[in-house]
C-alpha atoms as a PDB file:
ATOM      1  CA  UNK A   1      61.422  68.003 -25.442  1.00  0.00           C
ATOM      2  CA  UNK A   2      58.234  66.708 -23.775  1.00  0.00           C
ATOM      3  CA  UNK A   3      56.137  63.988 -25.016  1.00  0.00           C
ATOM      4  CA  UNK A   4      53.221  64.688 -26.392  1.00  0.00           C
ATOM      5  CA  UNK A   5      50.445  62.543 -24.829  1.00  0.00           C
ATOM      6  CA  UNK A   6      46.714  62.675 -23.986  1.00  0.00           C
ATOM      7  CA  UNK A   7      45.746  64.031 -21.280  1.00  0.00           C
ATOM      8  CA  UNK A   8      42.330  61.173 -21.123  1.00  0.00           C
ATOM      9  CA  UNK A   9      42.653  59.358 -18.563  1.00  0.00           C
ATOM     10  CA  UNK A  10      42.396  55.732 -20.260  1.00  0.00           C
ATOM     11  CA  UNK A  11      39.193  53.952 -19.467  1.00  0.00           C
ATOM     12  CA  UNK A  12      40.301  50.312 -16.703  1.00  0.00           C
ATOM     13  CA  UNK A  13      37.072  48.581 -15.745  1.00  0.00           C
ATOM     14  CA  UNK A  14      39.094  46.554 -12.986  1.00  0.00           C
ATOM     15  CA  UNK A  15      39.138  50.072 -10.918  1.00  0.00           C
ATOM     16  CA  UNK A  16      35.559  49.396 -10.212  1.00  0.00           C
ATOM     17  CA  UNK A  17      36.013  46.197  -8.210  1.00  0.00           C
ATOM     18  CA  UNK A  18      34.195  46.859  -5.036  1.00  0.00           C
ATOM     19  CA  UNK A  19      33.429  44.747  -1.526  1.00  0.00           C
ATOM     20  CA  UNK A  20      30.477  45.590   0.073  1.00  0.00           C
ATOM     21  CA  UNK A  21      29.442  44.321   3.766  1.00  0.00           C
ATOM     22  CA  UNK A  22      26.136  44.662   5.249  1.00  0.00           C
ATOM     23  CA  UNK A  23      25.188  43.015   8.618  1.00  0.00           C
ATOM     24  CA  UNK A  24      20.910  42.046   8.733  1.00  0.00           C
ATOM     25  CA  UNK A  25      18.997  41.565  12.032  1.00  0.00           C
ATOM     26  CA  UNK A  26      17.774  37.570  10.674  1.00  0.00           C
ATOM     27  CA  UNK A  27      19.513  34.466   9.896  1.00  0.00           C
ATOM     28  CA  UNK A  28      21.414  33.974   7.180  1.00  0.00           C
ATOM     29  CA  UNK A  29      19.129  31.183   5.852  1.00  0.00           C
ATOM     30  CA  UNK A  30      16.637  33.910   5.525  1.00  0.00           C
ATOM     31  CA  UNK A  31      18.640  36.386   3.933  1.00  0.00           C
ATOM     32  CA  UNK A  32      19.740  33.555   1.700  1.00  0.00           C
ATOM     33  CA  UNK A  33      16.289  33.201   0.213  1.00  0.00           C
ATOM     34  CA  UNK A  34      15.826  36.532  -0.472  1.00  0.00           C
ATOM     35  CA  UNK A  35      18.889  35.900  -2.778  1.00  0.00           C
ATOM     36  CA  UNK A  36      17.408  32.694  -4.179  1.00  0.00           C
ATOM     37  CA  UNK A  37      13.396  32.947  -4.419  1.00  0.00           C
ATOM     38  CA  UNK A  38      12.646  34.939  -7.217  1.00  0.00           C
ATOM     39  CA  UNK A  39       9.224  36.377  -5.135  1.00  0.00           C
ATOM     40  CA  UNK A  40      11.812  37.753  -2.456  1.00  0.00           C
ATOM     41  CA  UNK A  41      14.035  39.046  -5.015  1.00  0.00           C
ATOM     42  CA  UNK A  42      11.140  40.675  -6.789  1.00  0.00           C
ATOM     43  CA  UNK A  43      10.713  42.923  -3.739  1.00  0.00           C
ATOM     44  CA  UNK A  44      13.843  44.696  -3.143  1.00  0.00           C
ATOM     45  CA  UNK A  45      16.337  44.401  -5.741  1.00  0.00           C
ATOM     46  CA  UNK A  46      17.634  47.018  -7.597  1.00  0.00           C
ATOM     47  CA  UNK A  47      18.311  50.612  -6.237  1.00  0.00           C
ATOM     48  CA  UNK A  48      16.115  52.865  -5.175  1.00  0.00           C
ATOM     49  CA  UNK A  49      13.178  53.935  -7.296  1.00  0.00           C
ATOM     50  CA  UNK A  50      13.816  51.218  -9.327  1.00  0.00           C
ATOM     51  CA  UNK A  51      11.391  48.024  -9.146  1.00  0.00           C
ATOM     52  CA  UNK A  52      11.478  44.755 -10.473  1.00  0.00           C
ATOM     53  CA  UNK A  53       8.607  43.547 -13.380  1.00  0.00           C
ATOM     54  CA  UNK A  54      10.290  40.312 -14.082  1.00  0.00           C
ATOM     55  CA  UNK A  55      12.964  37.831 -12.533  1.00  0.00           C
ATOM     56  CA  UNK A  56      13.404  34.168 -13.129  1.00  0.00           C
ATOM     57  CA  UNK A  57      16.103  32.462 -11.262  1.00  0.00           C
ATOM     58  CA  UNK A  58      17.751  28.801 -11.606  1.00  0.00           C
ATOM     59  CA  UNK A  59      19.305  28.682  -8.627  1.00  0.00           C
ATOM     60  CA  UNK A  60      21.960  25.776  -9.657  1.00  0.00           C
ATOM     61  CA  UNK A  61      25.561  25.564 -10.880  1.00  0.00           C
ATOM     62  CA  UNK A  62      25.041  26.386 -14.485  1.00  0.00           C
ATOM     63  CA  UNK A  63      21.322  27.886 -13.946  1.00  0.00           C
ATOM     64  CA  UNK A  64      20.658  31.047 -15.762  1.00  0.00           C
ATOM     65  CA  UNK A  65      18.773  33.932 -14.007  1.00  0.00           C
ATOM     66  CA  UNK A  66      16.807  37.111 -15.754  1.00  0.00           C
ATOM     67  CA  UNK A  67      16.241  40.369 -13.377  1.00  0.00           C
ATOM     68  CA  UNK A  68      14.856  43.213 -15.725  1.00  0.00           C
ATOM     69  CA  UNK A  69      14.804  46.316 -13.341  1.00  0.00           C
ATOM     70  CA  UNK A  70      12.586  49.439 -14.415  1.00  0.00           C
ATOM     71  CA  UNK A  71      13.451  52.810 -13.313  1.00  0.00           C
ATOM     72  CA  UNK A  72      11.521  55.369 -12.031  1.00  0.00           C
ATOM     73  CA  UNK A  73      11.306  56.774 -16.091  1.00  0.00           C
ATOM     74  CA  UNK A  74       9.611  53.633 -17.309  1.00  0.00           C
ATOM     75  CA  UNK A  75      12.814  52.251 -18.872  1.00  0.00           C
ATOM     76  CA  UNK A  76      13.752  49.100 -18.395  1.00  0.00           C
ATOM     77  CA  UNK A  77      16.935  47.449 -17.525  1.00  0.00           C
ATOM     78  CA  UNK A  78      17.354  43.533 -18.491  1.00  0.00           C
ATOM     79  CA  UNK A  79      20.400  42.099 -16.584  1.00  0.00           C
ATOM     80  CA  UNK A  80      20.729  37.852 -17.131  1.00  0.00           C
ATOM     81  CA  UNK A  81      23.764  35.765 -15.970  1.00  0.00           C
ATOM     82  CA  UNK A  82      24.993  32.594 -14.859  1.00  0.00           C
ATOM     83  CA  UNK A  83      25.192  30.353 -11.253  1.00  0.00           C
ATOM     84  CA  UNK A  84      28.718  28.841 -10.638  1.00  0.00           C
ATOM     85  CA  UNK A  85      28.310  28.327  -6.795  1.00  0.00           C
ATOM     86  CA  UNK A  86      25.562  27.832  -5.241  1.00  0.00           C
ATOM     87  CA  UNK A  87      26.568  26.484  -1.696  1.00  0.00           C
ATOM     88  CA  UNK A  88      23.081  26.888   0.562  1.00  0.00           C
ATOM     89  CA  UNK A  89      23.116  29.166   2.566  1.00  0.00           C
ATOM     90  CA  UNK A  90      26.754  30.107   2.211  1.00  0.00           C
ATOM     91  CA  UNK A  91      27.767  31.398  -0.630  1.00  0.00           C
ATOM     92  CA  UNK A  92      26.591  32.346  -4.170  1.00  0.00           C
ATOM     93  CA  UNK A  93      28.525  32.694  -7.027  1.00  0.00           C
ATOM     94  CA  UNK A  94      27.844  34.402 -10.273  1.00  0.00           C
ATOM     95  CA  UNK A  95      28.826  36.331 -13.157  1.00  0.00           C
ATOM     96  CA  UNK A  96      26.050  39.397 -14.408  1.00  0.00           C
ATOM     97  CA  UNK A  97      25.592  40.788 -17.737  1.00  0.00           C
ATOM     98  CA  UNK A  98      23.961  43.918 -18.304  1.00  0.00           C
ATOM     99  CA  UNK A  99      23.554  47.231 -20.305  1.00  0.00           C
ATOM    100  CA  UNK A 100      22.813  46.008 -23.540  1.00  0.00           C
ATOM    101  CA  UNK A 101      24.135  47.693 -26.901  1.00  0.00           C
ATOM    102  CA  UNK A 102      21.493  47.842 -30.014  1.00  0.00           C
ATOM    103  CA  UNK A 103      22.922  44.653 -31.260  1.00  0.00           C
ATOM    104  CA  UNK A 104      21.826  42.873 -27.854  1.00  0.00           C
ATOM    105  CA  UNK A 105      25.660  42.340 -26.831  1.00  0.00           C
ATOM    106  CA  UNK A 106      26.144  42.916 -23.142  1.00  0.00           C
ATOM    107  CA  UNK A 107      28.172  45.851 -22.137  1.00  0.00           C
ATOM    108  CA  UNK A 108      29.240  45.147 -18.619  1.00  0.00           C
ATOM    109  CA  UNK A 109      30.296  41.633 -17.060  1.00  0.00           C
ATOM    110  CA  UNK A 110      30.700  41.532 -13.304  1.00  0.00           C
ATOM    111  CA  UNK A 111      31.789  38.311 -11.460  1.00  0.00           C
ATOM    112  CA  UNK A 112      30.254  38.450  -8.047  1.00  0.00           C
ATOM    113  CA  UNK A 113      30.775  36.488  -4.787  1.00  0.00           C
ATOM    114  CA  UNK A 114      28.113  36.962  -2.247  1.00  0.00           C
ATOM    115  CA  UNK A 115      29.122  35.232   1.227  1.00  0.00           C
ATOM    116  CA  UNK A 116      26.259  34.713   4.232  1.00  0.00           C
ATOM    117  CA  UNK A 117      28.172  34.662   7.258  1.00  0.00           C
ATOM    118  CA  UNK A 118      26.316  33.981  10.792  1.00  0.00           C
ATOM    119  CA  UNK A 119      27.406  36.510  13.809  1.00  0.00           C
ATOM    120  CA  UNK A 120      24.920  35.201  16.233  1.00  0.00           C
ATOM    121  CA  UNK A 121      20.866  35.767  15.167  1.00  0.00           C
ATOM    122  CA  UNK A 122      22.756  38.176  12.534  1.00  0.00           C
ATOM    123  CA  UNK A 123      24.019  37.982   9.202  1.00  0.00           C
ATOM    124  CA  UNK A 124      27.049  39.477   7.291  1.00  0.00           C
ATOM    125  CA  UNK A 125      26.752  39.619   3.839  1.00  0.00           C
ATOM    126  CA  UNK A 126      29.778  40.781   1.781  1.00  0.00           C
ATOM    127  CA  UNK A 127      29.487  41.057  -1.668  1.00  0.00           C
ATOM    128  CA  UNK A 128      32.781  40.720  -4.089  1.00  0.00           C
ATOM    129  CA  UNK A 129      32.207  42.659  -7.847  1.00  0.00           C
ATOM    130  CA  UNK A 130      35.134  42.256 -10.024  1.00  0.00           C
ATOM    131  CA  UNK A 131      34.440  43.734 -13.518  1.00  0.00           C
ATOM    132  CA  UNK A 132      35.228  41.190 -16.071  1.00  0.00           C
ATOM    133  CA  UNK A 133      34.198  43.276 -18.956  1.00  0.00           C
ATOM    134  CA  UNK A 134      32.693  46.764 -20.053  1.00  0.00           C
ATOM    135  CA  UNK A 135      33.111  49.133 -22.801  1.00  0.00           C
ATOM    136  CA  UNK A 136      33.921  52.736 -21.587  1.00  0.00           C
ATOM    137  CA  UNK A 137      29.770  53.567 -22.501  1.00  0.00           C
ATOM    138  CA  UNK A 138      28.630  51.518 -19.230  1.00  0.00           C
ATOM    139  CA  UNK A 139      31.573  54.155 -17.019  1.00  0.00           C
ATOM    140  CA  UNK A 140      28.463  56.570 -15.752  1.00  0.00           C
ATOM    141  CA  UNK A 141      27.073  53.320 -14.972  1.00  0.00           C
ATOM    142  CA  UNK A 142      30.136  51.716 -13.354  1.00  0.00           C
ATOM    143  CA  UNK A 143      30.426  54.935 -11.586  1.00  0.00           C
ATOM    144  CA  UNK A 144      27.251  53.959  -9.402  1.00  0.00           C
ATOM    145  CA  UNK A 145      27.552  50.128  -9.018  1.00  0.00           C
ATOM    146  CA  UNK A 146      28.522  50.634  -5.557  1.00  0.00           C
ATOM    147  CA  UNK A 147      25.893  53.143  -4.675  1.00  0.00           C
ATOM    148  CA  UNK A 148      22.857  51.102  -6.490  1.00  0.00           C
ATOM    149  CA  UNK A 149      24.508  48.066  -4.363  1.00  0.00           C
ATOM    150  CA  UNK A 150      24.095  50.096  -1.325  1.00  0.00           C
ATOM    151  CA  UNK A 151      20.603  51.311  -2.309  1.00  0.00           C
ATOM    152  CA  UNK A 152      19.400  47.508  -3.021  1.00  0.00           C
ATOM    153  CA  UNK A 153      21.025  46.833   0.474  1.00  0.00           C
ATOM    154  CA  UNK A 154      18.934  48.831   1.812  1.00  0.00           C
ATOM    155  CA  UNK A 155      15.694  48.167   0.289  1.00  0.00           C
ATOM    156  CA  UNK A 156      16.796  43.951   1.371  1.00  0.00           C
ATOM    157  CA  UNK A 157      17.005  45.521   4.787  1.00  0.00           C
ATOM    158  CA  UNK A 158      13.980  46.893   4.835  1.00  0.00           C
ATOM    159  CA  UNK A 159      12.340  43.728   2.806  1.00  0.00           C
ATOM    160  CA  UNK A 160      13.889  41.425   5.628  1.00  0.00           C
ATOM    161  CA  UNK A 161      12.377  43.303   8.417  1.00  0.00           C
ATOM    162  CA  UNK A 162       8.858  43.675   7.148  1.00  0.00           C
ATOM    163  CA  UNK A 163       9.021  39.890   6.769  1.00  0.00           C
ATOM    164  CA  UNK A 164      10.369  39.159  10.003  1.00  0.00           C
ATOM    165  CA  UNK A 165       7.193  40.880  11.735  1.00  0.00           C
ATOM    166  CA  UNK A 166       5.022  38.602   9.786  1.00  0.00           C
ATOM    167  CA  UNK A 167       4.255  35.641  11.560  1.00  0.00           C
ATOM    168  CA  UNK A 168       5.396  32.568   9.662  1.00  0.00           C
ATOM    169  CA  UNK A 169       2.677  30.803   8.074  1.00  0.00           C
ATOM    170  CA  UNK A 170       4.124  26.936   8.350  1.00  0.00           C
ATOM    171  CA  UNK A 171       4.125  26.252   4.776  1.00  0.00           C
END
């Protein structure tokens, strides 16, 4: 006799850890800041499409930060979270919350670890995700953390770039 169990596939949001490495043509002091400043921040984070109308940033052990993203339909996307490291220009630590049920609880919790490594006049950023939390509504969304990562990677690149060929102003 065979046992009779579902055939769903039961929902583990630890499967959607991901590492992520990118390597930028600038020093990792400036790719730092484009982690930190909340003006640099404003310009590429998020994937593509998607732009940012608000972000506030205490860049401290125990500083909050706000990032609302809007997509491309108007919507928008409030994300908030928490500084545990922040070891200039190193290494960030933090945990985001995001995807907010109608009672305002979060539905996805992601502790991140975001290293600046110097390879010469280069940088390699890695970025850690491990899923702390999420309810098995957030899965589509799970499902594309590591593309939207890629996709905000790219937009840093571009972001990084464009500011490199402006000439520094001294402030």
């Amino acid at each position: 006799m065979t046992d009779e169990k579902t055939t769903a596939t039961e929902f583990e949001p630890s499967e959607y850890d991901m590492t992520i490495r990118r390597t930028f043509d600038a020093p990792r002091e400036r790719v730092f800041e484009a982690w930190t400043d909340p003006e640099r921040v404003e310009q590429w984070w998020g994937p593509a499409e998607f732009t940012v109308p608000y972000c506030e940033l205490d860049v401290r052990p125990d500083g909050e930060f706000r990032i609302d993203m809007e997509g491309p339909d108007g919507t928008i996307y409030p994300g908030t979270g928490v500084y545990h490291v922040v070891d200039e220009p190193e290494r960030l630590e933090v945990t985001s919350r995001a995807l907010e049920d109608e009672d305002g609880t979060p539905q996805l919790e992601v502790y991140q670890t975001v290293t600046f490594a110097e390879r010469g006049e280069q940088t390699e950023l890695t970025i850690r995700a491990e899923v702390i939390r999420a309810s098995e509504a957030v899965a589509d969304s799970l499902e594309g953390m590591e593309l939207g990562w890629s996709q905000s990677l790219d937009k840093l690149e571009g972001f990084i770039a464009d500011e490199s060929a402006v000439p520094s102003t001294g402030d």
